[in-house]
Structures are given as structure tokens and as C-alpha cells.
PDB file of N, CA and C in Angstrom:
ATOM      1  N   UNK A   1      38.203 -64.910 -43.593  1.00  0.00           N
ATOM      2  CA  UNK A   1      38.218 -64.810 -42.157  1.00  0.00           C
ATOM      3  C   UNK A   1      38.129 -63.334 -41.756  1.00  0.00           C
ATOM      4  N   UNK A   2      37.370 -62.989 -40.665  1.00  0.00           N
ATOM      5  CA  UNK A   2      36.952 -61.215 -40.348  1.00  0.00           C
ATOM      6  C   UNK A   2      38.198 -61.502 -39.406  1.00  0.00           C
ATOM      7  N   UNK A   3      38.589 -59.746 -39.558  1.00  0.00           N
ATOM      8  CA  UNK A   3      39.641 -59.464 -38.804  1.00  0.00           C
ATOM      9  C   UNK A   3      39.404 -59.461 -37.534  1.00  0.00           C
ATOM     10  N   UNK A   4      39.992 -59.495 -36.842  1.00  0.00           N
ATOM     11  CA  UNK A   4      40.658 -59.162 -35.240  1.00  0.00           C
ATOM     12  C   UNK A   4      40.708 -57.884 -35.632  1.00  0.00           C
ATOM     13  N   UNK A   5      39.478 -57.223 -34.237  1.00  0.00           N
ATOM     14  CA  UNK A   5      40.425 -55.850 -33.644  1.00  0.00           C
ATOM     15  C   UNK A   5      41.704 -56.131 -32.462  1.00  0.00           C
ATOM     16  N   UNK A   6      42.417 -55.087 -32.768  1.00  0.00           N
ATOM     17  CA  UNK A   6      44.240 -55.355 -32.010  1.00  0.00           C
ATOM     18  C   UNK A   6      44.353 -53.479 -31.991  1.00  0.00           C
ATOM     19  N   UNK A   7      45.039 -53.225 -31.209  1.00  0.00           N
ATOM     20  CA  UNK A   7      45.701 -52.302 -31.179  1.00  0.00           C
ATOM     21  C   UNK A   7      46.347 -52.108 -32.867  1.00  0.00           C
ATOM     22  N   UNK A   8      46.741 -52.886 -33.388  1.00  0.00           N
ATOM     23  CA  UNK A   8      47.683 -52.584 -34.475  1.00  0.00           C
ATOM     24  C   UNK A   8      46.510 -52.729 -35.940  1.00  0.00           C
ATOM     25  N   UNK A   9      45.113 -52.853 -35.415  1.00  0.00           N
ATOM     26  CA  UNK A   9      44.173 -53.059 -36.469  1.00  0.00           C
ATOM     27  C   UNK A   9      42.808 -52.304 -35.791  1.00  0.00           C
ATOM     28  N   UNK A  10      42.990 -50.783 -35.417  1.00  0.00           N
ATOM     29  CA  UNK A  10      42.008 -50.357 -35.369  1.00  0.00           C
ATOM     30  C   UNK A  10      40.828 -49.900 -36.071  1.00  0.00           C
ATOM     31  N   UNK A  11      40.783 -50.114 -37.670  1.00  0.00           N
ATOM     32  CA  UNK A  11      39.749 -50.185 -38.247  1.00  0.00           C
ATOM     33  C   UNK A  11      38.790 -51.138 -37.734  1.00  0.00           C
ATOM     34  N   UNK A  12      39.260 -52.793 -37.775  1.00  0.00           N
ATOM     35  CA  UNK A  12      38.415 -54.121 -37.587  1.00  0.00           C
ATOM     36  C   UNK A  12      37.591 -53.456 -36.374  1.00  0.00           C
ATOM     37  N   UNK A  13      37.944 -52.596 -35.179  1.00  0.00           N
ATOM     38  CA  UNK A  13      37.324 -52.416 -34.120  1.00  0.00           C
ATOM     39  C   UNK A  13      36.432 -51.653 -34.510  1.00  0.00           C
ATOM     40  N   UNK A  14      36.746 -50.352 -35.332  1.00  0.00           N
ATOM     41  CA  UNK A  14      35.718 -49.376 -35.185  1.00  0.00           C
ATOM     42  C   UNK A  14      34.744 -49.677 -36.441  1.00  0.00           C
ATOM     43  N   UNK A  15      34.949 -50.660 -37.525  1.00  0.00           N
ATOM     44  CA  UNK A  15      33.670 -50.937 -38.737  1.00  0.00           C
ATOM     45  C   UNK A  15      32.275 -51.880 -37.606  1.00  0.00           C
ATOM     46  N   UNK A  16      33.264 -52.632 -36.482  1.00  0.00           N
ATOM     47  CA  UNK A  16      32.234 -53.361 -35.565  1.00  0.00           C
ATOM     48  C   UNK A  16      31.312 -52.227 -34.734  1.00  0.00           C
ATOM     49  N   UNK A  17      31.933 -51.462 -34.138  1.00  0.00           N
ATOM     50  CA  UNK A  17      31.021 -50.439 -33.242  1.00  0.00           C
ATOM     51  C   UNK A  17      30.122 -49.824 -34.237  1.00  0.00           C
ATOM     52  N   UNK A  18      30.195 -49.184 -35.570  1.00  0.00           N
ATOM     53  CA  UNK A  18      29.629 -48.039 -35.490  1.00  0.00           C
ATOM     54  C   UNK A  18      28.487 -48.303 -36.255  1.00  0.00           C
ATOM     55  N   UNK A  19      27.724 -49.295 -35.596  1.00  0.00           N
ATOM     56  CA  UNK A  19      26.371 -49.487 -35.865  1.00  0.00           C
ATOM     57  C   UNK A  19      25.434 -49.746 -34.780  1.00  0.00           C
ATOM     58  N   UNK A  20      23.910 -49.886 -34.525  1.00  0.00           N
ATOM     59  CA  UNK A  20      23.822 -50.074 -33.473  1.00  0.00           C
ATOM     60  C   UNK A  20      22.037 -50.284 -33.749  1.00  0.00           C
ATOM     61  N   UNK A  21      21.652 -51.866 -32.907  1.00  0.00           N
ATOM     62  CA  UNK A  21      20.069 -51.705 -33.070  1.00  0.00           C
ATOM     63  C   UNK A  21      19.417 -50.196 -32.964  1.00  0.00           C
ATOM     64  N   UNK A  22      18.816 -50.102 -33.608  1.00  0.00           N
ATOM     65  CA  UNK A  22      17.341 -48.688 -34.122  1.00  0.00           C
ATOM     66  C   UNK A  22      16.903 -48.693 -32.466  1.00  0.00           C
ATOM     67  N   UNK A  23      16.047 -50.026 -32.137  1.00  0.00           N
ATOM     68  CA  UNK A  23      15.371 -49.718 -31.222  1.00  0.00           C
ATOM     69  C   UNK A  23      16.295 -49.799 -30.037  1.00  0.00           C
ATOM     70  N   UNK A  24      17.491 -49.857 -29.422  1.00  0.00           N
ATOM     71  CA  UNK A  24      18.544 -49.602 -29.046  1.00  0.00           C
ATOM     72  C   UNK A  24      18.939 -48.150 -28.507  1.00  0.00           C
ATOM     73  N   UNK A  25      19.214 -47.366 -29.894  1.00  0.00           N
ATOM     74  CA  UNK A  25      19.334 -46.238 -30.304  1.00  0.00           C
ATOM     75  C   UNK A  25      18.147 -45.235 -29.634  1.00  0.00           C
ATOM     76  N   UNK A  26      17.292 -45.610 -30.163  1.00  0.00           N
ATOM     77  CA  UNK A  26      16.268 -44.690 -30.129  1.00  0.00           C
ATOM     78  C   UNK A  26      16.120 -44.379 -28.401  1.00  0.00           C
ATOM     79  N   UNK A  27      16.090 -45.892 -27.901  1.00  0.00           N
ATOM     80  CA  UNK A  27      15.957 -45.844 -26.344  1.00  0.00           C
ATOM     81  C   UNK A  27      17.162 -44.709 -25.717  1.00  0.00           C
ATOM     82  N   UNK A  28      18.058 -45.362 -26.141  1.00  0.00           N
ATOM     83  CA  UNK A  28      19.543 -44.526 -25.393  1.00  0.00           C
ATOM     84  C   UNK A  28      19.023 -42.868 -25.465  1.00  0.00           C
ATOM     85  N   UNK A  29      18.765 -42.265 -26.985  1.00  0.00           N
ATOM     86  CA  UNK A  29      18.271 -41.253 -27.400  1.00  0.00           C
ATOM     87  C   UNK A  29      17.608 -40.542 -26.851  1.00  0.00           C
ATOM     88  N   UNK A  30      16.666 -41.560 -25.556  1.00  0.00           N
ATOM     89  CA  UNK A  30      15.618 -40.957 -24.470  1.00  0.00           C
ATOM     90  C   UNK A  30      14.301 -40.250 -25.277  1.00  0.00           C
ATOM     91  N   UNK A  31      13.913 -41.645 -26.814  1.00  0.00           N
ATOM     92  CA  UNK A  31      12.920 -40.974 -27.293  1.00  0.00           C
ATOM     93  C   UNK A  31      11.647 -42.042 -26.936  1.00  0.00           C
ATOM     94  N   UNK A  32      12.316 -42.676 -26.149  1.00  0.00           N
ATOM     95  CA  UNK A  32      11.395 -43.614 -25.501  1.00  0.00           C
ATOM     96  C   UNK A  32      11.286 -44.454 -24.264  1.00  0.00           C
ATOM     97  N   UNK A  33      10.938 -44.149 -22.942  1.00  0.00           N
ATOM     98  CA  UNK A  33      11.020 -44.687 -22.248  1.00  0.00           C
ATOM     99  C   UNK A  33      11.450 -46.142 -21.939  1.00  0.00           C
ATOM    100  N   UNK A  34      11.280 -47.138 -22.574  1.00  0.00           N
ATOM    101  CA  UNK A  34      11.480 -48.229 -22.469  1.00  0.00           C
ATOM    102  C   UNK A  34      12.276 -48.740 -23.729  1.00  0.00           C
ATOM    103  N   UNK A  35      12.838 -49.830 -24.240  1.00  0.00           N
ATOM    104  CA  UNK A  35      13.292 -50.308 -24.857  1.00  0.00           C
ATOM    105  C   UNK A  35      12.328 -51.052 -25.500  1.00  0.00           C
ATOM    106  N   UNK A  36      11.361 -51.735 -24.925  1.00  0.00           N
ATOM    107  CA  UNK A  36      10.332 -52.542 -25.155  1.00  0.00           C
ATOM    108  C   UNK A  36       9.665 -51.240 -25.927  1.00  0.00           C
ATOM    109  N   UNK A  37       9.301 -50.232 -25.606  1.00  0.00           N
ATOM    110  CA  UNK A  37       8.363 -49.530 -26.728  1.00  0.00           C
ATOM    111  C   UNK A  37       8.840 -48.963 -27.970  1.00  0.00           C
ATOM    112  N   UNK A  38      10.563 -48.800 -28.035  1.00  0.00           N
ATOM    113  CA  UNK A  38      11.306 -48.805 -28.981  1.00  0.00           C
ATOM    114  C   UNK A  38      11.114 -49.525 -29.788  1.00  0.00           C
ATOM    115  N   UNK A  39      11.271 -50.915 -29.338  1.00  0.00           N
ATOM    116  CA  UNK A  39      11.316 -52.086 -30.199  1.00  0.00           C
ATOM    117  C   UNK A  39       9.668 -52.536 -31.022  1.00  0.00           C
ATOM    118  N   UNK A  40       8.691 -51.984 -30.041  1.00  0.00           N
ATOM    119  CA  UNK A  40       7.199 -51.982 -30.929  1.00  0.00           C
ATOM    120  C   UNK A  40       7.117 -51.146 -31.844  1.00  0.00           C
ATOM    121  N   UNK A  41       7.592 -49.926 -31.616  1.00  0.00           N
ATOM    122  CA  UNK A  41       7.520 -48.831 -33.017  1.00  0.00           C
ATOM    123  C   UNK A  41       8.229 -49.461 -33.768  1.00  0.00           C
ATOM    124  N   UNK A  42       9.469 -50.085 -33.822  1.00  0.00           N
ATOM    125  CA  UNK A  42      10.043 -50.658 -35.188  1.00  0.00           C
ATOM    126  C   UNK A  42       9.844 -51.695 -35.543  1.00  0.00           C
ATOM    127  N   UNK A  43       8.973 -52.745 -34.978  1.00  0.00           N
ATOM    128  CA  UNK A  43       8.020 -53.409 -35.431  1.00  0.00           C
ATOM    129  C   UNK A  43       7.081 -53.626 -35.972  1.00  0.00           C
ATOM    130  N   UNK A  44       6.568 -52.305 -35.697  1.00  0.00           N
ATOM    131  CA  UNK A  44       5.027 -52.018 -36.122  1.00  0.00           C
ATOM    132  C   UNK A  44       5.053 -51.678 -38.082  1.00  0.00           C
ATOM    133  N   UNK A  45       6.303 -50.800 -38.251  1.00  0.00           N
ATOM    134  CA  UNK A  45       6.177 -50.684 -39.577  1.00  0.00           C
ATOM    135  C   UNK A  45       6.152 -49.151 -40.094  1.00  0.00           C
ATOM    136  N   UNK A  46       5.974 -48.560 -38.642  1.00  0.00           N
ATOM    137  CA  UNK A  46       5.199 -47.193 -38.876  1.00  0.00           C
ATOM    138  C   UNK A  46       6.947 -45.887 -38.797  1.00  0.00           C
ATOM    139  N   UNK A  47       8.045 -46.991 -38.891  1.00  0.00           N
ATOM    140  CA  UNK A  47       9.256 -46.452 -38.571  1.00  0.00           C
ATOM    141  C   UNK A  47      10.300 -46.453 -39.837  1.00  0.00           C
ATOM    142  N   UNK A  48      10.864 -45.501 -40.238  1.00  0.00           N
ATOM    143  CA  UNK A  48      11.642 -45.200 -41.406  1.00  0.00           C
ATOM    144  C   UNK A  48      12.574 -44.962 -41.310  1.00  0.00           C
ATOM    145  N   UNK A  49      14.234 -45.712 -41.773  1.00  0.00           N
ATOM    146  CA  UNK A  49      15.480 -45.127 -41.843  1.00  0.00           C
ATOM    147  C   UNK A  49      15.772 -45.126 -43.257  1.00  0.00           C
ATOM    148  N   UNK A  50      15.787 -43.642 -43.146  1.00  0.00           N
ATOM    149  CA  UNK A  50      16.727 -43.255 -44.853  1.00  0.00           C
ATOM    150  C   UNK A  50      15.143 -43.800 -46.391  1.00  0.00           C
ATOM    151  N   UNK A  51      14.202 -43.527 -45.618  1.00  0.00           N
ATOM    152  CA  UNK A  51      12.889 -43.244 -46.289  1.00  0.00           C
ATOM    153  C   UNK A  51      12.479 -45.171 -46.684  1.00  0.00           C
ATOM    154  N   UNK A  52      13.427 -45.481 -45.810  1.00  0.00           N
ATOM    155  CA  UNK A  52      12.841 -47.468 -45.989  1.00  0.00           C
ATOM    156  C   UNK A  52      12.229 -47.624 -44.694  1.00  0.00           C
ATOM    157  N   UNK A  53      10.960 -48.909 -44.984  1.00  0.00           N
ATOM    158  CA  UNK A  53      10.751 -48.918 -44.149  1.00  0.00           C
ATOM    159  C   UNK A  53      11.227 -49.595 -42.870  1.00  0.00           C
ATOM    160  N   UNK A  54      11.161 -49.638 -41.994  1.00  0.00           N
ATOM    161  CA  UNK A  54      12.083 -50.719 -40.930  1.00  0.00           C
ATOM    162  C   UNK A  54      10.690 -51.545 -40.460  1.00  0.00           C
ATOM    163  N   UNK A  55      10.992 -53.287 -40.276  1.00  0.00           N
ATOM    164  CA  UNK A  55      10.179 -53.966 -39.772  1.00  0.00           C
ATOM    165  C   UNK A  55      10.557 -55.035 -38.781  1.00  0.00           C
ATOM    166  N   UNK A  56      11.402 -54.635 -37.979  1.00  0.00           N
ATOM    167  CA  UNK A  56      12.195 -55.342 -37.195  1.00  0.00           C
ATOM    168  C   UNK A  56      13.165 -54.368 -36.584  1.00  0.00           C
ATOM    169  N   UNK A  57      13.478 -54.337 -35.191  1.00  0.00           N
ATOM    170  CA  UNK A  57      14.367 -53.791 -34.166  1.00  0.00           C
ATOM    171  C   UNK A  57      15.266 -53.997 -34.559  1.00  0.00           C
ATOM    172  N   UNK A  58      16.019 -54.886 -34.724  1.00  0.00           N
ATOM    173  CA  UNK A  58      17.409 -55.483 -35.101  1.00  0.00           C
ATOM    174  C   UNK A  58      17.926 -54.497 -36.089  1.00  0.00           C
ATOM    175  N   UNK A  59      17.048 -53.635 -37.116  1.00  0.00           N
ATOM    176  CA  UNK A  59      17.915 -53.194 -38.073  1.00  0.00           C
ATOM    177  C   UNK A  59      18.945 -52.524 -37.512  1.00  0.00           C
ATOM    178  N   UNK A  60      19.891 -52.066 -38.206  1.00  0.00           N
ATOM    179  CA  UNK A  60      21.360 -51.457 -37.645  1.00  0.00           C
ATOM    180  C   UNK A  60      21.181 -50.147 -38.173  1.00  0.00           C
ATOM    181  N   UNK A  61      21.389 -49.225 -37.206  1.00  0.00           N
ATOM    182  CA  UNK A  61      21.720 -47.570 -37.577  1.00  0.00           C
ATOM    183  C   UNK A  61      23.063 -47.348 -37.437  1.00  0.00           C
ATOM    184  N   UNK A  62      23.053 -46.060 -38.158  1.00  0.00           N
ATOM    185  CA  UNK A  62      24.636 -45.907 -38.346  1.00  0.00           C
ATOM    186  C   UNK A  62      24.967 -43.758 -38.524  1.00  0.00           C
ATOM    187  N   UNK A  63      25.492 -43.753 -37.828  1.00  0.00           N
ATOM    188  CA  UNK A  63      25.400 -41.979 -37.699  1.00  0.00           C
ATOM    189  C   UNK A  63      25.312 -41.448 -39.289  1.00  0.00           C
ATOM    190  N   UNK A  64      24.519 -40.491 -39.646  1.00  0.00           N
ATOM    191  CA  UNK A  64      24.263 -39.838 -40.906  1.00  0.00           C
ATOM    192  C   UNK A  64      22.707 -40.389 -41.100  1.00  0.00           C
ATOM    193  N   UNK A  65      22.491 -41.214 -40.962  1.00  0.00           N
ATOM    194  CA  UNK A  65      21.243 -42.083 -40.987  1.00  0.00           C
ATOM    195  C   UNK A  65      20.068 -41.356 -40.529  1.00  0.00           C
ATOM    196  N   UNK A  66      18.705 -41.106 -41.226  1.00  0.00           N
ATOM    197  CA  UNK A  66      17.615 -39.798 -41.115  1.00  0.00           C
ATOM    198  C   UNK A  66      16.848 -41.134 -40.507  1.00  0.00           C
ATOM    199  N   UNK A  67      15.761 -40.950 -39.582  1.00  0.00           N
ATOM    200  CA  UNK A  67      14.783 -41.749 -39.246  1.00  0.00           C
ATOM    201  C   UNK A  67      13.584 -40.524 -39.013  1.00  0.00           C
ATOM    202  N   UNK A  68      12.434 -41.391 -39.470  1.00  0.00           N
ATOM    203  CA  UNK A  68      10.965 -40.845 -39.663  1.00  0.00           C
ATOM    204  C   UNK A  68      10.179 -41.469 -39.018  1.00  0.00           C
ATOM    205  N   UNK A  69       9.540 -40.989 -38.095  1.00  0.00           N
ATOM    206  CA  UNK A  69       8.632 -42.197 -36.783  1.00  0.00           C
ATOM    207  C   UNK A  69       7.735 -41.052 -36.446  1.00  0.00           C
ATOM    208  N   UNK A  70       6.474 -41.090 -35.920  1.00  0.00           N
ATOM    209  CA  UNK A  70       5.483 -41.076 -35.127  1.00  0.00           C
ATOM    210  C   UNK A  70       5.817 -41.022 -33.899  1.00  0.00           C
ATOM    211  N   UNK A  71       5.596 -40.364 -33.222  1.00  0.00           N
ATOM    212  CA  UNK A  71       5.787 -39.660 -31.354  1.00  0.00           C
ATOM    213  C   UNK A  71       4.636 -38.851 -31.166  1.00  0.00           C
ATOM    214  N   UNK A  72       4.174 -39.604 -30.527  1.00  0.00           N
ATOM    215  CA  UNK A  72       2.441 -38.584 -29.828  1.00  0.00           C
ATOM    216  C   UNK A  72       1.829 -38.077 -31.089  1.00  0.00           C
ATOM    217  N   UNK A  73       1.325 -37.013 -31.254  1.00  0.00           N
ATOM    218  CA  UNK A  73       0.891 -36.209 -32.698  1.00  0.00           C
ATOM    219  C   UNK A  73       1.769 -35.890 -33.174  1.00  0.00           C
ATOM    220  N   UNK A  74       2.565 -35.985 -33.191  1.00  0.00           N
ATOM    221  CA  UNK A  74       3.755 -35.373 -34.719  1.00  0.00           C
ATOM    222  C   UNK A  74       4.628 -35.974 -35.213  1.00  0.00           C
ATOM    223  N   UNK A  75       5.204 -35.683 -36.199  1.00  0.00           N
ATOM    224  CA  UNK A  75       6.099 -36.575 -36.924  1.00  0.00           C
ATOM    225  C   UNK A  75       7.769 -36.511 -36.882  1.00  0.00           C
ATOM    226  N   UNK A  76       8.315 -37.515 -35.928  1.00  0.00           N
ATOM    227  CA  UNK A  76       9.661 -36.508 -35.936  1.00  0.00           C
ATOM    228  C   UNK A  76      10.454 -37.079 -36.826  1.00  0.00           C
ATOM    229  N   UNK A  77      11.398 -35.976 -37.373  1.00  0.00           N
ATOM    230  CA  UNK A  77      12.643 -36.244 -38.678  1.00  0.00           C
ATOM    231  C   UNK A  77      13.494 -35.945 -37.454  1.00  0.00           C
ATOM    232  N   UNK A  78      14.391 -37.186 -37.645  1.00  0.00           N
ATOM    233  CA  UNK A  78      15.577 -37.345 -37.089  1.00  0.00           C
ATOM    234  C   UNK A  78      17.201 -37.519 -37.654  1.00  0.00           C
ATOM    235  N   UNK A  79      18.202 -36.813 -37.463  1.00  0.00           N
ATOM    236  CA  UNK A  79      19.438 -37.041 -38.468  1.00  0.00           C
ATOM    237  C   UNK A  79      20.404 -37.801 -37.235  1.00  0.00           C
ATOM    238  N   UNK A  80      20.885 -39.033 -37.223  1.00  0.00           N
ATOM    239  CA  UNK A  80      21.758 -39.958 -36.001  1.00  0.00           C
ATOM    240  C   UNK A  80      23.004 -38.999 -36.598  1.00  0.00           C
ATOM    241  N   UNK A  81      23.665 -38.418 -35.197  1.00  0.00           N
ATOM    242  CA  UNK A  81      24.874 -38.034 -35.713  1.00  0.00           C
ATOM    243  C   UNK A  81      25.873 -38.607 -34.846  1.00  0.00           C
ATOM    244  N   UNK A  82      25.675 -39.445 -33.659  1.00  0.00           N
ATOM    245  CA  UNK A  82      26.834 -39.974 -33.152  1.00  0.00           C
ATOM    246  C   UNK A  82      25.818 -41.507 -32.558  1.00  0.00           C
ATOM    247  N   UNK A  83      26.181 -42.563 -31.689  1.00  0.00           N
ATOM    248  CA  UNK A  83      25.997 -43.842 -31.596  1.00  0.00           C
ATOM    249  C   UNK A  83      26.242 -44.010 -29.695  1.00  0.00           C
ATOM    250  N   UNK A  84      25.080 -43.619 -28.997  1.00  0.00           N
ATOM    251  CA  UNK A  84      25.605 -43.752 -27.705  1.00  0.00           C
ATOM    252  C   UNK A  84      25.903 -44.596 -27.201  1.00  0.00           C
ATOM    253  N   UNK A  85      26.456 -45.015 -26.119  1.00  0.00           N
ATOM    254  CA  UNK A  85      26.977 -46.306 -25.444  1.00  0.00           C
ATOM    255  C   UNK A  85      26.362 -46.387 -24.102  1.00  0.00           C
ATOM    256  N   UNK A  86      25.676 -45.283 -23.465  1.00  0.00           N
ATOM    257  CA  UNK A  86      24.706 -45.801 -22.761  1.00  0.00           C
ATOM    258  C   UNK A  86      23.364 -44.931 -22.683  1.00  0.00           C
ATOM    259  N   UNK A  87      22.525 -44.860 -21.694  1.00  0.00           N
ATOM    260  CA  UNK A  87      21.022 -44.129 -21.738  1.00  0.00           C
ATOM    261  C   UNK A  87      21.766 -43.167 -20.566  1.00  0.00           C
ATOM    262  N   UNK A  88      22.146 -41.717 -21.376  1.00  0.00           N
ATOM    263  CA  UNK A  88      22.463 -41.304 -19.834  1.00  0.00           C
ATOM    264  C   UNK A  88      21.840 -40.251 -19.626  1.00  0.00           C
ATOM    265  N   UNK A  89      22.340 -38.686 -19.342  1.00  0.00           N
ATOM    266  CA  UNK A  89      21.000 -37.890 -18.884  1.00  0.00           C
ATOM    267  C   UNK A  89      21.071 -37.188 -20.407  1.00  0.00           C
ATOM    268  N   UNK A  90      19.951 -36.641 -20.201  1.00  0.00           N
ATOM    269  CA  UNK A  90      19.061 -35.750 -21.413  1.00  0.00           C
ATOM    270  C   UNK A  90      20.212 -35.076 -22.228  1.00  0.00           C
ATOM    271  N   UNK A  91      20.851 -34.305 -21.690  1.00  0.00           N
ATOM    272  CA  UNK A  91      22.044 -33.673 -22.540  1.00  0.00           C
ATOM    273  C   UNK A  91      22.381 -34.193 -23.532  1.00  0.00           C
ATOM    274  N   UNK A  92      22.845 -35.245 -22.861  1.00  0.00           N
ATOM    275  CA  UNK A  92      24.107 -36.120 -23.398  1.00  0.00           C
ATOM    276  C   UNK A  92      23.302 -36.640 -24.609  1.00  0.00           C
ATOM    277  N   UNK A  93      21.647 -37.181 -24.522  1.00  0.00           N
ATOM    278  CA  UNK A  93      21.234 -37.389 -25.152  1.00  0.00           C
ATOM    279  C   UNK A  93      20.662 -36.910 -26.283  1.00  0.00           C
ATOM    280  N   UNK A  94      20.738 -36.016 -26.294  1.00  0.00           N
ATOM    281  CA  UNK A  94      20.593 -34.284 -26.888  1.00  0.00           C
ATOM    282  C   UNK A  94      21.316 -34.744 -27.835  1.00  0.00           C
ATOM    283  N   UNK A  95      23.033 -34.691 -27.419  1.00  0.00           N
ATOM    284  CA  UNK A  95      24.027 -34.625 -28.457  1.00  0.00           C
ATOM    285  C   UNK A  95      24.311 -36.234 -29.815  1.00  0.00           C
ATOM    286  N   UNK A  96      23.111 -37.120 -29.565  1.00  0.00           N
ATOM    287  CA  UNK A  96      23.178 -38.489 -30.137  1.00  0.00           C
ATOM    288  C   UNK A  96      22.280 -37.731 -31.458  1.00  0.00           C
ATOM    289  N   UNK A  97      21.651 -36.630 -32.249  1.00  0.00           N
ATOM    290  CA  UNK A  97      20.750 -36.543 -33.192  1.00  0.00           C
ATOM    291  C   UNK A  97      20.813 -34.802 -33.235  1.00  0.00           C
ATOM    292  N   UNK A  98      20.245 -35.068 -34.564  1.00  0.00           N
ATOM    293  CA  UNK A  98      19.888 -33.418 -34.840  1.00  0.00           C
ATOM    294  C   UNK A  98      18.390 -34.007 -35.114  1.00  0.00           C
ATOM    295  N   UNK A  99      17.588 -32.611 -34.645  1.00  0.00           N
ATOM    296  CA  UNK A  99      16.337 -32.699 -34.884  1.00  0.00           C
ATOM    297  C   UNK A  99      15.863 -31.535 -36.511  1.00  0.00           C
ATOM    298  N   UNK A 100      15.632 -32.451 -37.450  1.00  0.00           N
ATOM    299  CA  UNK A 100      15.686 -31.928 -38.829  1.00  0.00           C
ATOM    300  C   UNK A 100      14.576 -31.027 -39.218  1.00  0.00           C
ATOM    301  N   UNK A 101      13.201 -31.564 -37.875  1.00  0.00           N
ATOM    302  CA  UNK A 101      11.809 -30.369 -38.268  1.00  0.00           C
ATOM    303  C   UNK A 101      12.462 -28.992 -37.355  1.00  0.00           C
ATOM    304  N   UNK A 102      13.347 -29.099 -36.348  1.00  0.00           N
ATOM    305  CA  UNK A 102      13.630 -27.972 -36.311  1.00  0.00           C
ATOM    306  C   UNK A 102      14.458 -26.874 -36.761  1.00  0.00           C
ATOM    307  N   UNK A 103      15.411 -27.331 -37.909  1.00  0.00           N
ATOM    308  CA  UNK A 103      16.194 -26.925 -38.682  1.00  0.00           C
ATOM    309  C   UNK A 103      15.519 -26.598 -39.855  1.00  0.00           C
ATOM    310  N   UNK A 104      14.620 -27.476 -40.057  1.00  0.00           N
ATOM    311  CA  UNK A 104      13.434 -26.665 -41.287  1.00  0.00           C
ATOM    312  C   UNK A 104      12.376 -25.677 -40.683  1.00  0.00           C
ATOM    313  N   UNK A 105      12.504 -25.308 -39.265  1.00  0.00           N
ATOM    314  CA  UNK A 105      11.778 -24.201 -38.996  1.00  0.00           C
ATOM    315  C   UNK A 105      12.066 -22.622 -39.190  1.00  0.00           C
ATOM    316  N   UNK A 106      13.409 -23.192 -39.405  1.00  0.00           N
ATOM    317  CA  UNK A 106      14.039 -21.799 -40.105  1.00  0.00           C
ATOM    318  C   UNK A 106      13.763 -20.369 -38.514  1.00  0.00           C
ATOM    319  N   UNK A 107      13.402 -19.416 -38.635  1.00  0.00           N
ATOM    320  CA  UNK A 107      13.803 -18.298 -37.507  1.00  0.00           C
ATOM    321  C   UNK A 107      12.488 -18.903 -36.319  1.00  0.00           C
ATOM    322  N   UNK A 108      11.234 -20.008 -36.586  1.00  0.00           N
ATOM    323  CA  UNK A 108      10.803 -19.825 -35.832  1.00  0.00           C
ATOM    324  C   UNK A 108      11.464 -20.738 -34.268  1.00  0.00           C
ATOM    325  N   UNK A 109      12.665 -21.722 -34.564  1.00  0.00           N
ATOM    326  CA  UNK A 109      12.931 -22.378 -33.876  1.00  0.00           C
ATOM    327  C   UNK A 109      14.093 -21.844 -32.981  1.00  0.00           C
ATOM    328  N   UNK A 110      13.809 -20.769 -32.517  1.00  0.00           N
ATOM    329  CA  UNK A 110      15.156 -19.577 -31.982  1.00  0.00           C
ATOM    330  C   UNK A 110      15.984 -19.031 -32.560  1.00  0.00           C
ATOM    331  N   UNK A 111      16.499 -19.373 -33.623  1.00  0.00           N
ATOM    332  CA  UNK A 111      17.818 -18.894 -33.864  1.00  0.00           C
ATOM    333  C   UNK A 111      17.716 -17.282 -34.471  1.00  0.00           C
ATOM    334  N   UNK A 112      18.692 -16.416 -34.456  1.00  0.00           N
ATOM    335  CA  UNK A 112      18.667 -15.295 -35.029  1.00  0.00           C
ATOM    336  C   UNK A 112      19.128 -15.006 -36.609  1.00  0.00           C
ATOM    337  N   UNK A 113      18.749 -14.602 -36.831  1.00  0.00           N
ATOM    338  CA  UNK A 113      19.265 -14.009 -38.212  1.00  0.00           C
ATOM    339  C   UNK A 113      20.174 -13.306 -38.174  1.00  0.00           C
TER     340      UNK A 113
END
């Protein structure tokens, strides 16, 4: 029998949250206008978590989790580092991922030496 989350069993609560549909994610993420076009990129096949391929929306992401997808001409590497709970403004959405091609850009992506 799966546990009850309770106040006195806050694991059972938080192993349930901390996953969350891809195409879900991605939307909240604000890397895609719609949910519906979320859910076609991870349909299509052309979408990667953790170098597998994903063929279905439904799969479950989970923060640490790298995703590899197609956006206009380029290829973005993505690292999930937190699980949003809603689509809110850009910032916020900012703070749901690290962007990994820009961390492999090394000094050309602002940072100083």
C-alpha cells in the first residue's frame, strides 16, 4: 500500500511532487508557447532526457535531468534544476534550468575571468 502524505510523513509528499510531465515542464519553462507544441516536440522523437530518447509527453522529469531538443536553428542543452508549479513571468522562469551551451561557452557568454 503507497503511503499517505500527512504532516507526520513528509517524504510520501515530496517523492509525489518532484517529478513532472517534460512537456509540462518545458511549457512552464516558457520554452514554448503553448503546451500543445511542447507536447509535439516530445512526440515527435526529436527530444532527449539524459541522452534517451523521449516519445511521449507523459515522460516524467525530475531536477538534475539534462534535456536535448531542437528550438528554431539550434540545439539547446538543458540542465532541470528546480520543477515549477506554474507558467509565470520570464524570471522566474529563468530560475527552472541552467542553460549548459552557455556554460560551455566559457568567457564568450559574459562572464569574467
Amino acid at each position: 500500500m503507497a503511503e499517505a502524505a500527512s504532516p507526520e510523513n513528509p517524504q510520501a509528499d515530496k517523492q509525489r511532487v518532484e517529478k513532472v510531465r517534460v512537456d509540462k515542464w518545458l511549457w512552464q519553462a516558457r520554452f514554448f508557447k503553448t503546451r500543445g507544441l511542447a507536447a509535439e516536440l516530445a512526440g515527435s522523437g526529436r527530444l532527449r532526457i539524459n541522452s534517451e530518447h523521449v516519445a511521449k509527453p507523459a515522460q516524467p522529469v525530475r531536477p538534475g535531468d539534462v534535456l536535448t531538443f531542437p528550438q528554431g536553428d539550434r540545439i539547446r542543452v538543458i540542465r532541470i534544476e528546480a520543477l515549477g508549479t506554474r507558467r509565470g513571468p520570464a524570471p522566474e522562469a529563468r530560475a527552472l534550468y541552467t542553460d549548459l551551451d552557455e556554460a560551455a561557452a566559457g568567457p564568450e557568454s559574459g562572464q569574467k575571468q
